[in-house]
N, C-alpha and C. Protein backbone atom coordinates (compact mmCIF):
# COMPACT_ATOMS: atom_id res chain seq x y z
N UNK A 1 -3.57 120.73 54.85
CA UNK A 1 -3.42 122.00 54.17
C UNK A 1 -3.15 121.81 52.67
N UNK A 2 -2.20 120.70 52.24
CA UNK A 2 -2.09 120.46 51.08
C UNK A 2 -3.04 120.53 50.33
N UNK A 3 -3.96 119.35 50.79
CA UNK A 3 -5.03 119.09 49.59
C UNK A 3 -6.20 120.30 49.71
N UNK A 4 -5.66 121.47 50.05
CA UNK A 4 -7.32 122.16 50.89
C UNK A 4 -6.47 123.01 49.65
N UNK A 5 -5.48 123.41 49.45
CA UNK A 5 -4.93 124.38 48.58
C UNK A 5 -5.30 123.96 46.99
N UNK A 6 -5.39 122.11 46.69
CA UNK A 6 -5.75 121.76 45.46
C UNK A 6 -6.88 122.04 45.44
N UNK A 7 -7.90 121.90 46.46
CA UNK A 7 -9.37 121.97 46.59
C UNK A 7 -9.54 123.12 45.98
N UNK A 8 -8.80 124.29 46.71
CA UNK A 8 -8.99 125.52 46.50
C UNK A 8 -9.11 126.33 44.74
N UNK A 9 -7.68 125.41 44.18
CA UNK A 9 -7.56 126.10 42.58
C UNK A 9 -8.56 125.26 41.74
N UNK A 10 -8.79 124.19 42.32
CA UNK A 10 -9.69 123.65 41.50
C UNK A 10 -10.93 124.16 41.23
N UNK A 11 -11.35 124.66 42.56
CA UNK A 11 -12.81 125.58 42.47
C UNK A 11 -12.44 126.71 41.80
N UNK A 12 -10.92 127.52 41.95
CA UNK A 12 -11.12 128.68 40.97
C UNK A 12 -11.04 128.13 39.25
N UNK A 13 -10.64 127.00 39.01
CA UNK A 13 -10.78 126.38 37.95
C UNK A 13 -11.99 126.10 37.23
N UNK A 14 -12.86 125.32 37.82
CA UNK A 14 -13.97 125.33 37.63
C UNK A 14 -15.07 126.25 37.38
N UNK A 15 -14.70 127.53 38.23
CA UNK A 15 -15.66 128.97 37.99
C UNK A 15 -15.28 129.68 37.07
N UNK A 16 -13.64 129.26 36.39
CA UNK A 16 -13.12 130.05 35.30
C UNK A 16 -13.70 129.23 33.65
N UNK A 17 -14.84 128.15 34.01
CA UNK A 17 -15.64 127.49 32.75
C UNK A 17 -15.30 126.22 32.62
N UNK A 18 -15.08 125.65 33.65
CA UNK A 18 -14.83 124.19 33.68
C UNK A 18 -13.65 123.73 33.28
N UNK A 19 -12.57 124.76 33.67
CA UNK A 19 -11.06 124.46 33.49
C UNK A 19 -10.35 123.30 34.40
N UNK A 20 -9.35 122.78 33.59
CA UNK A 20 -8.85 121.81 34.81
C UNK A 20 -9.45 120.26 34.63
N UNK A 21 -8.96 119.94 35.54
CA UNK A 21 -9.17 119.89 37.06
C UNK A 21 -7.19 119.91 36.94
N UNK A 22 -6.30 119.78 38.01
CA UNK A 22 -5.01 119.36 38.18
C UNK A 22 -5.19 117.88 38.31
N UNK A 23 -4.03 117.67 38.03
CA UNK A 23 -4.04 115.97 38.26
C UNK A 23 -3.51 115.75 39.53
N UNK A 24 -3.12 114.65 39.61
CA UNK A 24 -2.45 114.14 40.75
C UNK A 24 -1.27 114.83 41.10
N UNK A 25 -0.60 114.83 40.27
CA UNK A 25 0.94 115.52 40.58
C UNK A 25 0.54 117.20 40.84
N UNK A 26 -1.04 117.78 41.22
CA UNK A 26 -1.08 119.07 41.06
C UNK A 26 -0.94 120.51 39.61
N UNK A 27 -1.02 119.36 38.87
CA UNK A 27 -0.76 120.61 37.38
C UNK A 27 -1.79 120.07 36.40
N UNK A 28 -2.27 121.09 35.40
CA UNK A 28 -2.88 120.85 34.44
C UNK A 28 -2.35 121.73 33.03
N UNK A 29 -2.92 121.40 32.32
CA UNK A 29 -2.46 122.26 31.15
C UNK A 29 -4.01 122.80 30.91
N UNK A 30 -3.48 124.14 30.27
CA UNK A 30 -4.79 125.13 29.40
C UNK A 30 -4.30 125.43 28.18
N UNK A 31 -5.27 126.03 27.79
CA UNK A 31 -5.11 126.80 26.58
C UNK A 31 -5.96 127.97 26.63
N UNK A 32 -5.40 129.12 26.50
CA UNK A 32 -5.92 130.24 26.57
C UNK A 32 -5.55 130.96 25.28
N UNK A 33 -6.55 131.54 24.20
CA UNK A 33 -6.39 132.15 23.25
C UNK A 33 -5.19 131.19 22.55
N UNK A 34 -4.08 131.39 21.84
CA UNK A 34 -2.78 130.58 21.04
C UNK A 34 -2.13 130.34 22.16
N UNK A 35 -1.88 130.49 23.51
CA UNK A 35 -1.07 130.52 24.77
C UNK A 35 -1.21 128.99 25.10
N UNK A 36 -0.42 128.36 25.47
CA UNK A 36 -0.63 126.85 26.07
C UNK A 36 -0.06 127.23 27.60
N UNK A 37 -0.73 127.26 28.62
CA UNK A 37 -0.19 127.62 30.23
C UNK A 37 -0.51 126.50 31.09
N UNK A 38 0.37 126.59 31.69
CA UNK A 38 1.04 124.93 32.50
C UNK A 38 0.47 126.21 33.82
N UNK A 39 -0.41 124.98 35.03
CA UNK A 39 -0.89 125.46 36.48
C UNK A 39 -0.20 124.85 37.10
N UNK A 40 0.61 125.12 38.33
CA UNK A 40 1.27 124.03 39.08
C UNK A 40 0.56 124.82 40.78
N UNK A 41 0.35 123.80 41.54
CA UNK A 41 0.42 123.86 42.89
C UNK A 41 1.24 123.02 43.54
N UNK A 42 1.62 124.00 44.44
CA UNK A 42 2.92 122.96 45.13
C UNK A 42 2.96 123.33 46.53
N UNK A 43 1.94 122.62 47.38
CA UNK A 43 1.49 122.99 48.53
C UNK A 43 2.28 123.01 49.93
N UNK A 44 3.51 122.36 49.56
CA UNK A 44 4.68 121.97 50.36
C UNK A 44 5.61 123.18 50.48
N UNK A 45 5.86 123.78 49.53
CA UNK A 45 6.49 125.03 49.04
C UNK A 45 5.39 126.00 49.11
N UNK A 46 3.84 126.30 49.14
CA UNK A 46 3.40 127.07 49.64
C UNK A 46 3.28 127.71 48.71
N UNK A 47 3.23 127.58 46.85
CA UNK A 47 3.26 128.15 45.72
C UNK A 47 2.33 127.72 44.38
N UNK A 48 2.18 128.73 43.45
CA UNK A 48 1.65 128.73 42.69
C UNK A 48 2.23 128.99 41.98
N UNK A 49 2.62 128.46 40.73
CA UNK A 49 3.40 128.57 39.37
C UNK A 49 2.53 128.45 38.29
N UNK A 50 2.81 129.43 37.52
CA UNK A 50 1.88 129.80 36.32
C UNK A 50 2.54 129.81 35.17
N UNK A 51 2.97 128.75 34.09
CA UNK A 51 3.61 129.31 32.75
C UNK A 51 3.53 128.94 31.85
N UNK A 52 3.99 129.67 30.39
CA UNK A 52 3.78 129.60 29.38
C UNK A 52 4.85 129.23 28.54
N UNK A 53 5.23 127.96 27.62
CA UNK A 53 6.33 128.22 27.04
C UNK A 53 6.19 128.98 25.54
N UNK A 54 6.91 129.44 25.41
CA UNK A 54 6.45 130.95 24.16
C UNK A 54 7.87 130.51 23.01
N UNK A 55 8.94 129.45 23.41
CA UNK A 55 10.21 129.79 22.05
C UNK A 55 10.95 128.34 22.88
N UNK A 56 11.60 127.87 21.83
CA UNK A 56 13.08 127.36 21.89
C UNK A 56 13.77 127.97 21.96
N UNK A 57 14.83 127.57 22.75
CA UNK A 57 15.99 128.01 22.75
C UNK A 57 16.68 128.37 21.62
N UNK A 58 17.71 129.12 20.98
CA UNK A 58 18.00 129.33 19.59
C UNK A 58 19.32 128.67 19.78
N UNK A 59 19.92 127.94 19.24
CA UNK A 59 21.26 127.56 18.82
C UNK A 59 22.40 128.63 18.64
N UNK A 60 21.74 130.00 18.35
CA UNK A 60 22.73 131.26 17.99
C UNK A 60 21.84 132.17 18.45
N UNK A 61 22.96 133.30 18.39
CA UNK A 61 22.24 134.50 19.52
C UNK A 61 21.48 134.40 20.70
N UNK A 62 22.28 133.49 21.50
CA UNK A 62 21.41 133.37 23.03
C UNK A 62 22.00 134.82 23.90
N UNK A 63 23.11 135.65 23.73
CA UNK A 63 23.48 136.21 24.48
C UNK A 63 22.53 137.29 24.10
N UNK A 64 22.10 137.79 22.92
CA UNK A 64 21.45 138.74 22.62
C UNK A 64 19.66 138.32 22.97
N UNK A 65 19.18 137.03 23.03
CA UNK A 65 18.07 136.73 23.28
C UNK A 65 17.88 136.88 24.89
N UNK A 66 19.22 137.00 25.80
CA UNK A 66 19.15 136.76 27.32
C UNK A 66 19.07 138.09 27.65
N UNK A 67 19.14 139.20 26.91
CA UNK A 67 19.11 140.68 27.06
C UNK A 67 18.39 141.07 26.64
N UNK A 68 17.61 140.32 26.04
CA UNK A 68 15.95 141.19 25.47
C UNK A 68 14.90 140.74 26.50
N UNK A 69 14.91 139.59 26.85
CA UNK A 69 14.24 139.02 28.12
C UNK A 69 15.23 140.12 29.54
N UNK A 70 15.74 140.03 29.49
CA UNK A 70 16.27 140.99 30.67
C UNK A 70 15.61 142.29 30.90
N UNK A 71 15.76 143.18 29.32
CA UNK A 71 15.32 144.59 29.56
C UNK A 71 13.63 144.63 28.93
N UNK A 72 12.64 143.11 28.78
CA UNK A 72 11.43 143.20 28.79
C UNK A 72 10.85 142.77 30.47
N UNK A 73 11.89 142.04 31.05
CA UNK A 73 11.26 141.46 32.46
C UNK A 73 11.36 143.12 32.88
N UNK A 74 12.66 143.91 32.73
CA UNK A 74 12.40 144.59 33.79
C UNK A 74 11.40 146.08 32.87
N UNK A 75 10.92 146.02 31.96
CA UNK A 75 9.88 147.02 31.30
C UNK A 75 8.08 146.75 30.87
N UNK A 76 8.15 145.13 30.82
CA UNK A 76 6.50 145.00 29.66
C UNK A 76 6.35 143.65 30.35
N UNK A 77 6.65 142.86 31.42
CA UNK A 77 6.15 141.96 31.73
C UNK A 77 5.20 141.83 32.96
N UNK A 78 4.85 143.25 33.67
CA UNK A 78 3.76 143.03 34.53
C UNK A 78 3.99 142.56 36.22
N UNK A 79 3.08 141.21 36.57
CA UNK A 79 3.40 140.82 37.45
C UNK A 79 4.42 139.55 37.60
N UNK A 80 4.59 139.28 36.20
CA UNK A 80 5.01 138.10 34.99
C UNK A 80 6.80 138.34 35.08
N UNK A 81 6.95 137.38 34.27
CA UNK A 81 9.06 137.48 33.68
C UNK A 81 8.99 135.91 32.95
N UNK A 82 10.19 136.50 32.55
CA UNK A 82 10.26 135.76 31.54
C UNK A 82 11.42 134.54 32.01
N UNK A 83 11.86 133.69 31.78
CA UNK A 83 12.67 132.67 31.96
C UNK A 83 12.88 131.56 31.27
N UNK A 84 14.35 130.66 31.54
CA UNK A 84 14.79 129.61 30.57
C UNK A 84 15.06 128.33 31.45
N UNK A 85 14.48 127.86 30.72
CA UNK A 85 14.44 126.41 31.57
C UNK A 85 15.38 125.66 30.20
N UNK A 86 16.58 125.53 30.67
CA UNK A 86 17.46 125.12 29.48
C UNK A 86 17.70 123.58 29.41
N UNK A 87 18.07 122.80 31.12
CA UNK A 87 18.24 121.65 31.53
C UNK A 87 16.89 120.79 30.80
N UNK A 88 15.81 120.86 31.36
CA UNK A 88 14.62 120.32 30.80
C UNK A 88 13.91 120.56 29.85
N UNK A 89 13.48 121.51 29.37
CA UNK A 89 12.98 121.78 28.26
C UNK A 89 13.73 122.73 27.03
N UNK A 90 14.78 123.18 27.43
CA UNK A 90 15.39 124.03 26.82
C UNK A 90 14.57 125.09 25.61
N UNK A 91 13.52 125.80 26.99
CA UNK A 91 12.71 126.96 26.15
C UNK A 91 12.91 127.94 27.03
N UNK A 92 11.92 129.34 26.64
CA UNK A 92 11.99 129.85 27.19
C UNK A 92 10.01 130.23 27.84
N UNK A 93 9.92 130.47 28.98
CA UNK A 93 8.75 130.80 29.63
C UNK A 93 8.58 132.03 29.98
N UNK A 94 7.34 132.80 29.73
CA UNK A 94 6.73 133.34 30.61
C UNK A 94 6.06 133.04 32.17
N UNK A 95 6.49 133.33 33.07
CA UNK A 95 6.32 133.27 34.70
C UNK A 95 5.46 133.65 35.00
N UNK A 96 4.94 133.02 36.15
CA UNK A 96 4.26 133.78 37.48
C UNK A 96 4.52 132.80 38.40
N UNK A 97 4.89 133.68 39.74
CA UNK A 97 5.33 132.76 41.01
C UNK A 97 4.24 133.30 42.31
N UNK A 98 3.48 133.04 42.67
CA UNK A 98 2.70 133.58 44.18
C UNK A 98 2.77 132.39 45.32
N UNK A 99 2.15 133.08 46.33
CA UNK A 99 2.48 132.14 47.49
C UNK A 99 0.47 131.89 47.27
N UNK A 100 0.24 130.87 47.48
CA UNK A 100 -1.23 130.37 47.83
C UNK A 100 -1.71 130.43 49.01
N UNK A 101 -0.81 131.11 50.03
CA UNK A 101 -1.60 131.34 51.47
C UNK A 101 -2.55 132.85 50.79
N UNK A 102 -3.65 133.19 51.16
CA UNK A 102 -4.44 134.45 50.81
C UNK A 102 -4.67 134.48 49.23
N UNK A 103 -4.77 133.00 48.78
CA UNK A 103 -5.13 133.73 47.25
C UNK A 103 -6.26 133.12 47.04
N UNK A 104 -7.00 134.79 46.52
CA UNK A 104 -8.13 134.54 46.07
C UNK A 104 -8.29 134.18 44.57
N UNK A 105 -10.07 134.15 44.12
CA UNK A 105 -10.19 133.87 42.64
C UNK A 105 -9.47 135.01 41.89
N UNK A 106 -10.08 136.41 42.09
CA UNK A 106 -9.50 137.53 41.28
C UNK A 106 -8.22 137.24 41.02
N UNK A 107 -7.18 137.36 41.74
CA UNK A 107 -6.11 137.19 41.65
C UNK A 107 -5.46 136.03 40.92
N UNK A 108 -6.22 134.42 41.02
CA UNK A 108 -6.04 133.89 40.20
C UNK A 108 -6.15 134.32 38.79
N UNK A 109 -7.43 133.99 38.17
CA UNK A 109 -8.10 134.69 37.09
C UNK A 109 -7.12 136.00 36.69
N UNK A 110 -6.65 137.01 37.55
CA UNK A 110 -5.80 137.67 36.81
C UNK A 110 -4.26 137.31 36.53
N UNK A 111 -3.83 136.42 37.39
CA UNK A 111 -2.54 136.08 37.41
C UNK A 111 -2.54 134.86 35.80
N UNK A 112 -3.74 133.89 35.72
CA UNK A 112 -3.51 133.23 34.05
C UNK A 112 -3.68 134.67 33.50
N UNK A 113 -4.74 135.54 33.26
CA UNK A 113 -4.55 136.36 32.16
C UNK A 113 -3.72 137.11 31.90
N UNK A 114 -2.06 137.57 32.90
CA UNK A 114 -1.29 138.33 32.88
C UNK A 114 -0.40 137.27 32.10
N UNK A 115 -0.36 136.17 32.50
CA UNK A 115 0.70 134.70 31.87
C UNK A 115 0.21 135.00 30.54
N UNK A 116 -0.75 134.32 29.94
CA UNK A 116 -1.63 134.21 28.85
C UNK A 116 -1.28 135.51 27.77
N UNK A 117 -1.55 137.01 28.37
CA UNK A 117 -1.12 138.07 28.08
C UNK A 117 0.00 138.70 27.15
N UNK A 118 0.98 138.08 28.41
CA UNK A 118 2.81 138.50 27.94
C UNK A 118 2.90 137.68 26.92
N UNK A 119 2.52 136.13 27.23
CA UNK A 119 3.31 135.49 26.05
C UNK A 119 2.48 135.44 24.91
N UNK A 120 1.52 136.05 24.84
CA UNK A 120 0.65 136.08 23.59
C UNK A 120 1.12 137.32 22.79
N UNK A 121 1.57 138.56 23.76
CA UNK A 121 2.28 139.41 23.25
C UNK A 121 3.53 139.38 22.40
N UNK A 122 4.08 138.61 23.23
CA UNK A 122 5.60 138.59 22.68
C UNK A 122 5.92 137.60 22.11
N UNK A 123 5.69 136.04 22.04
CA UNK A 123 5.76 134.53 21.33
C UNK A 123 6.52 135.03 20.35
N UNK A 124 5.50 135.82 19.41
CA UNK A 124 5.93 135.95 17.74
C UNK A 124 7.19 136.80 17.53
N UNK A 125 7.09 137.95 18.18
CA UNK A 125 8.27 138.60 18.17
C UNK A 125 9.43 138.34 18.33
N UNK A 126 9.52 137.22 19.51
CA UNK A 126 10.68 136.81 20.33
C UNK A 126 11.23 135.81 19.03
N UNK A 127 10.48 134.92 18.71
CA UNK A 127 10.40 134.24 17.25
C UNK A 127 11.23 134.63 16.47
N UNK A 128 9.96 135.71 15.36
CA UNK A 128 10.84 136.21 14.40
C UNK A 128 12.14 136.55 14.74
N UNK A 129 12.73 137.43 15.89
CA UNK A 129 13.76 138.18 15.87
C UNK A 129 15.02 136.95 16.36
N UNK A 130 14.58 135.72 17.06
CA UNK A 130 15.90 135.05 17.52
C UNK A 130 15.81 133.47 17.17
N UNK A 131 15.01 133.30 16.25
CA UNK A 131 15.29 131.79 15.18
C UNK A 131 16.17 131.76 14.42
């Protein structure tokens, strides 16, 4: 089942213009429009992870940066959210989490362009307002 699920994004990879392929560990990087989006399959867990990192962390005003991501996850982010991966990369991402049992291309294809989307939307903003 594992590898039938890599099989699987790879072909939606490939029909999306010769994107990809994942590597071994299951992930690839894109670039969509200024967006850099990380693909992960993780066939063990039964998931698809989709993200974008859009900011560093700021040294000041994190409490006010953790409440603008709060009241945009829950208003302008879609099927998407936003999140901080502080331990490892100490940025912040735009999300997408699905399960890969029943996923089709559409849904792929729309799930990067909703990733791609938000953080192309917001990158700069989030920027200017908390550097």
């Amino acid at each position: 089942m594992a590898t039938d699920y890599i099989k699987m994004v790879n072909g939606f990879l490939q029909k999306m213009g010769n994107l990809g392929p994942l590597g071994p560990d299951g992930t690839c990087v894109l670039r969509r429009g200024s967006a850099v989006i990380l693909v992960g399959v993780l066939p063990q867990q039964n998931l698809l992870v989709i993200s974008s990192p859009i900011m560093d962390l700021p040294a000041k005003n994190r409490l006010a940066l953790y409440r603008k991501l709060l009241e945009l996850n829950n208003a302008a982010t879609l099927d998407t959210f936003f999140a901080i991966e502080d331990d490892n990369f100490n940025q912040v991402f735009v999300m997408l989490r699905r399960s890969l049992q029943g996923l089709d291309y559409n849904e792929f294809q729309r799930a990067l362009g909703m990733v791609g989307a938000v953080a192309d939307s917001f990158d700069d903003q989030l920027i200017a307002e908390f550097r």
